[in-house]
PDB file of N, CA and C in Angstrom:
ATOM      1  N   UNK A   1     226.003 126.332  -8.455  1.00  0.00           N
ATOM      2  CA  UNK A   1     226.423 125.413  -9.499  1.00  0.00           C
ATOM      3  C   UNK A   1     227.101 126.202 -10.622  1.00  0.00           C
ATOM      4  N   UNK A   2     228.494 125.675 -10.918  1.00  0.00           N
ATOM      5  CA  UNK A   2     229.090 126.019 -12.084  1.00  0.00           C
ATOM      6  C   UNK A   2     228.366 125.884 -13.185  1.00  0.00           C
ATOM      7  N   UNK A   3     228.004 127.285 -13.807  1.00  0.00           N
ATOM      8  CA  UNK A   3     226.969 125.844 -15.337  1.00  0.00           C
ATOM      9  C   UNK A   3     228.130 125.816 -16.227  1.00  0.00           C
ATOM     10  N   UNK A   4     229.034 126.062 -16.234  1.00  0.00           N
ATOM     11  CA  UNK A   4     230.500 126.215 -17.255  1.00  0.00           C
ATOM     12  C   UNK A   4     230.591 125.003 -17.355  1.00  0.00           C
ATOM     13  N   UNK A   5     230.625 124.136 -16.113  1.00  0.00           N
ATOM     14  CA  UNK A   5     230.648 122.406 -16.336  1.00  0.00           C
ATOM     15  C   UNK A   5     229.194 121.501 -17.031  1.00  0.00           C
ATOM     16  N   UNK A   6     228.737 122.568 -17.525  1.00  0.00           N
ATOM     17  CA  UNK A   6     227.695 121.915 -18.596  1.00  0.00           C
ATOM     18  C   UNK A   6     227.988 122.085 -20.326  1.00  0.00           C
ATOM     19  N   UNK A   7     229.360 122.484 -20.726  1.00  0.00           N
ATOM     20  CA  UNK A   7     230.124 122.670 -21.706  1.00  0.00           C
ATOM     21  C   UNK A   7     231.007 121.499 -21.232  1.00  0.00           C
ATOM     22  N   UNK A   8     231.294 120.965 -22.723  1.00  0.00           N
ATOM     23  CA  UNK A   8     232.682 120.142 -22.936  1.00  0.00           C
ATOM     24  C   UNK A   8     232.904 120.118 -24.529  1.00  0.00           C
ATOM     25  N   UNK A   9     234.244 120.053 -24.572  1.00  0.00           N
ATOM     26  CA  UNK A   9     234.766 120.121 -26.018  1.00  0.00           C
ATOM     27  C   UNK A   9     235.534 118.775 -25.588  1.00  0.00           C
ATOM     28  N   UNK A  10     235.035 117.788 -26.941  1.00  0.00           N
ATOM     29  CA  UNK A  10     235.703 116.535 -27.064  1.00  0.00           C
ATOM     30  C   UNK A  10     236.189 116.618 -28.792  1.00  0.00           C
ATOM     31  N   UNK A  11     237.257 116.203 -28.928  1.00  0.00           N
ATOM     32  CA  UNK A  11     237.685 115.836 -30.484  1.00  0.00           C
ATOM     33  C   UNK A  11     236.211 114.710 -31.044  1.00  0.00           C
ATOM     34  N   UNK A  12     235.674 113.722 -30.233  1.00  0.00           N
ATOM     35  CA  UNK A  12     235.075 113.221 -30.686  1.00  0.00           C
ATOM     36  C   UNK A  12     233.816 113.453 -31.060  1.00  0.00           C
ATOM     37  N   UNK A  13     232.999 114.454 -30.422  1.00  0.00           N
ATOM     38  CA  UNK A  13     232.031 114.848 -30.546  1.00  0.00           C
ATOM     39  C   UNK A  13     232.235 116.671 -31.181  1.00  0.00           C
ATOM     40  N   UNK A  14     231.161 116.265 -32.520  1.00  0.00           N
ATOM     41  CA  UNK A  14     231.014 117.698 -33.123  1.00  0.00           C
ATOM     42  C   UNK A  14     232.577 118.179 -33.649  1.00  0.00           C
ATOM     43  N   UNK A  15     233.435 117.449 -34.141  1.00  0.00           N
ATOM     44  CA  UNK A  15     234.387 118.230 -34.015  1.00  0.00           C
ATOM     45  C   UNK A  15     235.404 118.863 -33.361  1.00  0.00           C
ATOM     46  N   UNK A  16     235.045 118.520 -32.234  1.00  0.00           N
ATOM     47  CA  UNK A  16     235.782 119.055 -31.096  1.00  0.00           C
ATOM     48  C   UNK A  16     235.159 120.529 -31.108  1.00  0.00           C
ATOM     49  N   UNK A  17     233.974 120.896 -31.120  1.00  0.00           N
ATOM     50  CA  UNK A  17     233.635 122.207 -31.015  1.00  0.00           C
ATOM     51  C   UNK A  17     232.969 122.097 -29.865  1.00  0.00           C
ATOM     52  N   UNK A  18     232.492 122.878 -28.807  1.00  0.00           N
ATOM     53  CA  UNK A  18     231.811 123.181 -27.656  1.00  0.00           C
ATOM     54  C   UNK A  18     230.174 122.920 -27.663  1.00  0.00           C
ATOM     55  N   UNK A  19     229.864 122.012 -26.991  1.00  0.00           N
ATOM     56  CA  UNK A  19     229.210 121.105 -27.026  1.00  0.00           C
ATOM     57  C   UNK A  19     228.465 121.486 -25.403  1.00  0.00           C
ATOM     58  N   UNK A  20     226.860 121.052 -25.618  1.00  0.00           N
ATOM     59  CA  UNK A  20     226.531 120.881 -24.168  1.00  0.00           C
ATOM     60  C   UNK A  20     226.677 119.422 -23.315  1.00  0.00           C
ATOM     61  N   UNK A  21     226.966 119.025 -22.520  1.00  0.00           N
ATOM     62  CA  UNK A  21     226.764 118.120 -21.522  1.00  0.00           C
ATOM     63  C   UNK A  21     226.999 116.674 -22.707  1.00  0.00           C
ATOM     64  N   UNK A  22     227.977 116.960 -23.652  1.00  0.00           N
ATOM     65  CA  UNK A  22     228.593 115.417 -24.188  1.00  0.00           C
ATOM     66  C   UNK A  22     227.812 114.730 -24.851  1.00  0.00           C
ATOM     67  N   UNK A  23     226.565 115.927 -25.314  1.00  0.00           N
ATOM     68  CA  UNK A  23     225.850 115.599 -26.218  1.00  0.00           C
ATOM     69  C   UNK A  23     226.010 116.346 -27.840  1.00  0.00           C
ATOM     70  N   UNK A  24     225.443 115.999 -28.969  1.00  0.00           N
ATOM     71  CA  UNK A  24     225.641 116.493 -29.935  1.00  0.00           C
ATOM     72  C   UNK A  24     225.123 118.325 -30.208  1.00  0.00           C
ATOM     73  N   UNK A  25     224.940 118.863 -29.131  1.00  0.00           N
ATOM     74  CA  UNK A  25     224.661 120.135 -29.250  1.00  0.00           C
ATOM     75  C   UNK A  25     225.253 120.974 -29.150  1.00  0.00           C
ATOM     76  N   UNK A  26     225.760 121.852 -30.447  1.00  0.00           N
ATOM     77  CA  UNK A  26     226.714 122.355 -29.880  1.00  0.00           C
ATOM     78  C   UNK A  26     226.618 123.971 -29.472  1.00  0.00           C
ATOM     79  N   UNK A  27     226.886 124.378 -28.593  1.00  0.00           N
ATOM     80  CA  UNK A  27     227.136 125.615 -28.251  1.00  0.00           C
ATOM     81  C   UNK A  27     226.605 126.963 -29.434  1.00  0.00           C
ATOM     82  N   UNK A  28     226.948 126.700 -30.173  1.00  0.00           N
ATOM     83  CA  UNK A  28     226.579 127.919 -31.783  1.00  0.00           C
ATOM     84  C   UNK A  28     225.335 127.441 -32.212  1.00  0.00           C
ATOM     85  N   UNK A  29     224.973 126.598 -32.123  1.00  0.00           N
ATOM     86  CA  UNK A  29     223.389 125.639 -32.432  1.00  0.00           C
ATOM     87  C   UNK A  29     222.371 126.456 -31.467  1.00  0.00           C
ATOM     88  N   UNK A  30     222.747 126.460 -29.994  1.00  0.00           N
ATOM     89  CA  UNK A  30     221.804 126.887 -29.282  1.00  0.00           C
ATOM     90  C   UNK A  30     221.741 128.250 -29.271  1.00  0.00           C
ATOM     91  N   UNK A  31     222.986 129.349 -29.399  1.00  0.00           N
ATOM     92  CA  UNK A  31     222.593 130.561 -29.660  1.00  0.00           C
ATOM     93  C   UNK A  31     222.484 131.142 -31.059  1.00  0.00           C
ATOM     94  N   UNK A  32     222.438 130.447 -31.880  1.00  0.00           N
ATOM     95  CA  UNK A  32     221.795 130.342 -33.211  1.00  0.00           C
ATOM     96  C   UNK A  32     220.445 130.437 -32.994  1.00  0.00           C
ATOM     97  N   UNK A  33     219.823 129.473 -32.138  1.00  0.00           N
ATOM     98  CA  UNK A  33     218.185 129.342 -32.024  1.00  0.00           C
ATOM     99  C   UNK A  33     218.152 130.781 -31.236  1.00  0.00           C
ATOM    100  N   UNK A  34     218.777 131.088 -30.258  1.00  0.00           N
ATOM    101  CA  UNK A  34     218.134 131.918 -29.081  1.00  0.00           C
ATOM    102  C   UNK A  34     218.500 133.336 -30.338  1.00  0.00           C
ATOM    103  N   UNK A  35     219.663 133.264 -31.328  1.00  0.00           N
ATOM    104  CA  UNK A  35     219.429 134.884 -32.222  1.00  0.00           C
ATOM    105  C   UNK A  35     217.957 134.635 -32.999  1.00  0.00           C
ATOM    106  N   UNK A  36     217.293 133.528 -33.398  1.00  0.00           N
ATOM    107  CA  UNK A  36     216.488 133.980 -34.219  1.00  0.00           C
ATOM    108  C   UNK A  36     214.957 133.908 -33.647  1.00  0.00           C
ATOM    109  N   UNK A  37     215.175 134.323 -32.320  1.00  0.00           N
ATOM    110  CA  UNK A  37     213.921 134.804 -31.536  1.00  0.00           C
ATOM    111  C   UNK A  37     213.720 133.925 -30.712  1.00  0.00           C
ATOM    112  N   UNK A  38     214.017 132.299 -30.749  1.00  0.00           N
ATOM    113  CA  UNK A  38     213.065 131.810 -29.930  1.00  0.00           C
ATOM    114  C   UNK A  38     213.960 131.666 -28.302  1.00  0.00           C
ATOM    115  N   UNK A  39     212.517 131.503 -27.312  1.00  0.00           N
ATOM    116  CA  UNK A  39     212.961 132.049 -26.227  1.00  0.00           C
ATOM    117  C   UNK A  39     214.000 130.444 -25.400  1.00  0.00           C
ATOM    118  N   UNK A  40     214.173 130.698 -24.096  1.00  0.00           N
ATOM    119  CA  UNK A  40     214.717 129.243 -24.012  1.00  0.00           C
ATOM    120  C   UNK A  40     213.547 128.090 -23.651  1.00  0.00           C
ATOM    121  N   UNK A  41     212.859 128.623 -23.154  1.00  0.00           N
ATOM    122  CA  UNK A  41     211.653 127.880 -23.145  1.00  0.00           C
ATOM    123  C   UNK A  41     211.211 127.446 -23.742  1.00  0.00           C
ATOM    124  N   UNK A  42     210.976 128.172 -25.183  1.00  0.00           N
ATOM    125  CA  UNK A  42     210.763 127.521 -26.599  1.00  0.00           C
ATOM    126  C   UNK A  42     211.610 126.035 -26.903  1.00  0.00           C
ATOM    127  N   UNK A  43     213.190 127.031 -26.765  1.00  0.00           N
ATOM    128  CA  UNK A  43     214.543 125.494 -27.135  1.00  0.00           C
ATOM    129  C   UNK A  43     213.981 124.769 -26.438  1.00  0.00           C
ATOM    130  N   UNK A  44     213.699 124.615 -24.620  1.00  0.00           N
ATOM    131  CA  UNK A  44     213.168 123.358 -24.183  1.00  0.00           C
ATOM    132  C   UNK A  44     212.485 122.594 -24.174  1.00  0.00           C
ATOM    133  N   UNK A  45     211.203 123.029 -24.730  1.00  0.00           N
ATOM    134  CA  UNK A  45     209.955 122.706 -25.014  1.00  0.00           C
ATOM    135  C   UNK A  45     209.942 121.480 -26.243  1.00  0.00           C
ATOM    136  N   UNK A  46     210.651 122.400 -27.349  1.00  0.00           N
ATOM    137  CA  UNK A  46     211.080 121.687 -28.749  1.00  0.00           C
ATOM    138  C   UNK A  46     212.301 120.685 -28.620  1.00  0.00           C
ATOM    139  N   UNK A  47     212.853 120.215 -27.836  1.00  0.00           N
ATOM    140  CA  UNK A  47     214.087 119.538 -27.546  1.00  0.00           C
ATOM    141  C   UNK A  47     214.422 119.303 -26.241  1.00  0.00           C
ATOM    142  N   UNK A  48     213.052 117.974 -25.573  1.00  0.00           N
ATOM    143  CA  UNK A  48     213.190 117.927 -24.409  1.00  0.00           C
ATOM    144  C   UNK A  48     214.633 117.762 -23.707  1.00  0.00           C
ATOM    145  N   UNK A  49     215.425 116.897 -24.609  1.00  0.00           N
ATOM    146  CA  UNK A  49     216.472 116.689 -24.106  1.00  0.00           C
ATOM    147  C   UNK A  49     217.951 117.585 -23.192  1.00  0.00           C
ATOM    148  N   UNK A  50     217.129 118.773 -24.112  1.00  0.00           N
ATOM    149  CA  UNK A  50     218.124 120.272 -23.010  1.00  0.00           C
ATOM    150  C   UNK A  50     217.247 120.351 -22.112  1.00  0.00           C
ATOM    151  N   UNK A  51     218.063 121.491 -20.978  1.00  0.00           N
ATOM    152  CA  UNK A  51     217.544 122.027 -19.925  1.00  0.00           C
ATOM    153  C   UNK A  51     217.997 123.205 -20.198  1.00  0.00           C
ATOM    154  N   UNK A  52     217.000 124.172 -19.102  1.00  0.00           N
ATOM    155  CA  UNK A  52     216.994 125.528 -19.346  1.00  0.00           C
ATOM    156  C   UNK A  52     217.871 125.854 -18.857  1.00  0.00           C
ATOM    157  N   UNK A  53     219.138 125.073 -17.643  1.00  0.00           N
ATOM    158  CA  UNK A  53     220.379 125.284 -17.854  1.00  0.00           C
ATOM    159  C   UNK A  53     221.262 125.310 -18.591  1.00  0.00           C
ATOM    160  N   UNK A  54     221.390 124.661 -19.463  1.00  0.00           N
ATOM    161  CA  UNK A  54     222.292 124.166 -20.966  1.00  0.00           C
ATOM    162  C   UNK A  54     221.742 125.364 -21.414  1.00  0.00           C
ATOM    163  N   UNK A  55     220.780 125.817 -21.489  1.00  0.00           N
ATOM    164  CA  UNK A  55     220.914 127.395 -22.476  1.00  0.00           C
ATOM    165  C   UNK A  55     221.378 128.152 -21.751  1.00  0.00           C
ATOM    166  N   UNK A  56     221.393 128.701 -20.513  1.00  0.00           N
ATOM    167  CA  UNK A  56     222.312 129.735 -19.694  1.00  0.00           C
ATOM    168  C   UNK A  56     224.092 129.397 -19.955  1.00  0.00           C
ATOM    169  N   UNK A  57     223.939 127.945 -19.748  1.00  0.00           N
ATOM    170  CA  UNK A  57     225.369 127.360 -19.802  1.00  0.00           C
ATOM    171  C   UNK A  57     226.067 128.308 -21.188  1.00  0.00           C
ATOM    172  N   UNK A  58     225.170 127.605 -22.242  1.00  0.00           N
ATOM    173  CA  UNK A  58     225.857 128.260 -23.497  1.00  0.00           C
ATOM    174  C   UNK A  58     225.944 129.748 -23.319  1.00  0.00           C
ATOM    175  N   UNK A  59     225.079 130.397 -22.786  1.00  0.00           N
ATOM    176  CA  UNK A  59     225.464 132.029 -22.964  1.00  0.00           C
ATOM    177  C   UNK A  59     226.412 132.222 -22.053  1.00  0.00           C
ATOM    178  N   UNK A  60     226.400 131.453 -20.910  1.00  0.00           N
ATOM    179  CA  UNK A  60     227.887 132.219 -20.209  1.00  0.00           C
ATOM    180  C   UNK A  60     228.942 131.758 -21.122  1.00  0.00           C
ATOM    181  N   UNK A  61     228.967 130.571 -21.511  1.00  0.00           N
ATOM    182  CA  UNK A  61     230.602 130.029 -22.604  1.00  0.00           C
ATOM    183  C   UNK A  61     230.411 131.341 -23.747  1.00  0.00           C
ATOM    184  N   UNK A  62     228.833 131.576 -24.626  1.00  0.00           N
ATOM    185  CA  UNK A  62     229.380 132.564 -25.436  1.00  0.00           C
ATOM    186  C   UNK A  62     230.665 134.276 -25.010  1.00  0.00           C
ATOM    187  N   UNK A  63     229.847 134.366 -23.558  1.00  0.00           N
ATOM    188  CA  UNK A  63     230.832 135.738 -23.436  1.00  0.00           C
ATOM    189  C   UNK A  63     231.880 135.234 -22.352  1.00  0.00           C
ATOM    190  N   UNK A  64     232.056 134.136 -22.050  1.00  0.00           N
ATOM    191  CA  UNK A  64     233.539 133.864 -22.005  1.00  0.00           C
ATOM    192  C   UNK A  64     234.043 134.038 -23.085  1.00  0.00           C
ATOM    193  N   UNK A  65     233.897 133.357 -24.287  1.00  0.00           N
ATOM    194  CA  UNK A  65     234.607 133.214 -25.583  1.00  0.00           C
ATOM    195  C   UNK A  65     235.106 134.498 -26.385  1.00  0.00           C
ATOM    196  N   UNK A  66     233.902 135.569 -25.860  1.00  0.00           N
ATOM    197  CA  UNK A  66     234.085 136.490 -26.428  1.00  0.00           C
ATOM    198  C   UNK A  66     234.944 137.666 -25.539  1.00  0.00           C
ATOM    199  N   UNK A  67     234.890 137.405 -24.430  1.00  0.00           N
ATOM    200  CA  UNK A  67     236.141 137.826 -23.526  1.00  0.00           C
ATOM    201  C   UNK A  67     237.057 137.689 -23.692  1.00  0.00           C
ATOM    202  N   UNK A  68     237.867 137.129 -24.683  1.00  0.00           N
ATOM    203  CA  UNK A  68     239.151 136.184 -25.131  1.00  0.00           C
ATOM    204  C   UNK A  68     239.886 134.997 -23.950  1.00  0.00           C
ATOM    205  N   UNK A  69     238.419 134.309 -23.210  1.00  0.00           N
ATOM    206  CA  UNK A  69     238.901 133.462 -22.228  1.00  0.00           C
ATOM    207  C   UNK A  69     238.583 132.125 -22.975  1.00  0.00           C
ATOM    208  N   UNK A  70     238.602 131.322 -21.949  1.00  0.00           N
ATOM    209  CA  UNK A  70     238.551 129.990 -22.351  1.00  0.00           C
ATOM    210  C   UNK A  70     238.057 128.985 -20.926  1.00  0.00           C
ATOM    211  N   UNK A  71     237.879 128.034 -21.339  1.00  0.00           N
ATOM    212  CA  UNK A  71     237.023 126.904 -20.235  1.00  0.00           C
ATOM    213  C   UNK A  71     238.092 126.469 -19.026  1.00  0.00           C
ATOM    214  N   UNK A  72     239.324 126.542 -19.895  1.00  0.00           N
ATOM    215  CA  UNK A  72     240.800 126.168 -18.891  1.00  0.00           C
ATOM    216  C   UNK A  72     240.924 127.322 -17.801  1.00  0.00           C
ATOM    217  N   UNK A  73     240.451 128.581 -18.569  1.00  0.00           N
ATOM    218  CA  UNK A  73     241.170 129.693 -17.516  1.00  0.00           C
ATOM    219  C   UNK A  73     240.647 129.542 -16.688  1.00  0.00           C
ATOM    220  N   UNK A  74     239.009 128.997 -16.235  1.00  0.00           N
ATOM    221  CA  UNK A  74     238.191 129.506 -15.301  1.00  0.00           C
ATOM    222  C   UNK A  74     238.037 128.029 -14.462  1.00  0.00           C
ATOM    223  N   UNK A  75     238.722 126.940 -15.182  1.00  0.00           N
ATOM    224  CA  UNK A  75     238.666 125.853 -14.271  1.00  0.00           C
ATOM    225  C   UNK A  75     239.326 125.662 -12.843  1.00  0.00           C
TER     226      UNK A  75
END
């Protein structure tokens, strides 16, 4: 399973910033939580609504992003 397809950027949601699964979470939210210690288990625990995929998801989009790629290149 691609988890890359658990990212979407919509103008309508968040801004159009990178978002998990077309919900209001966005991508910098979840590795925001995962810099200030807590584990993903924690995020899931506290916010049934993710899965412990949606946090892998976001870390692969973070070092895509930081690769200077993007969601298009790898589609």
């Amino acid at each position: 399973m691609n988890l890359l397809n658990r990212i979407n950027i919509s103008p309508e949601i968040c801004h159009g910033k990178p978002c998990v699964r077309n919900m209001r979470w966005p991508v910098e939210v979840i590795i925001d939580m995962l810099s200030s210690g807590m584990s993903a288990d924690e995020i899931v625990e506290d916010h049934p609504e993710l899965e412990k995929e949606d946090i892998l998801a976001s870390l692969q989009y973070a070092k895509l992003s930081l690769s200077g790629h993007s969601l298009q290149d790898v589609a």
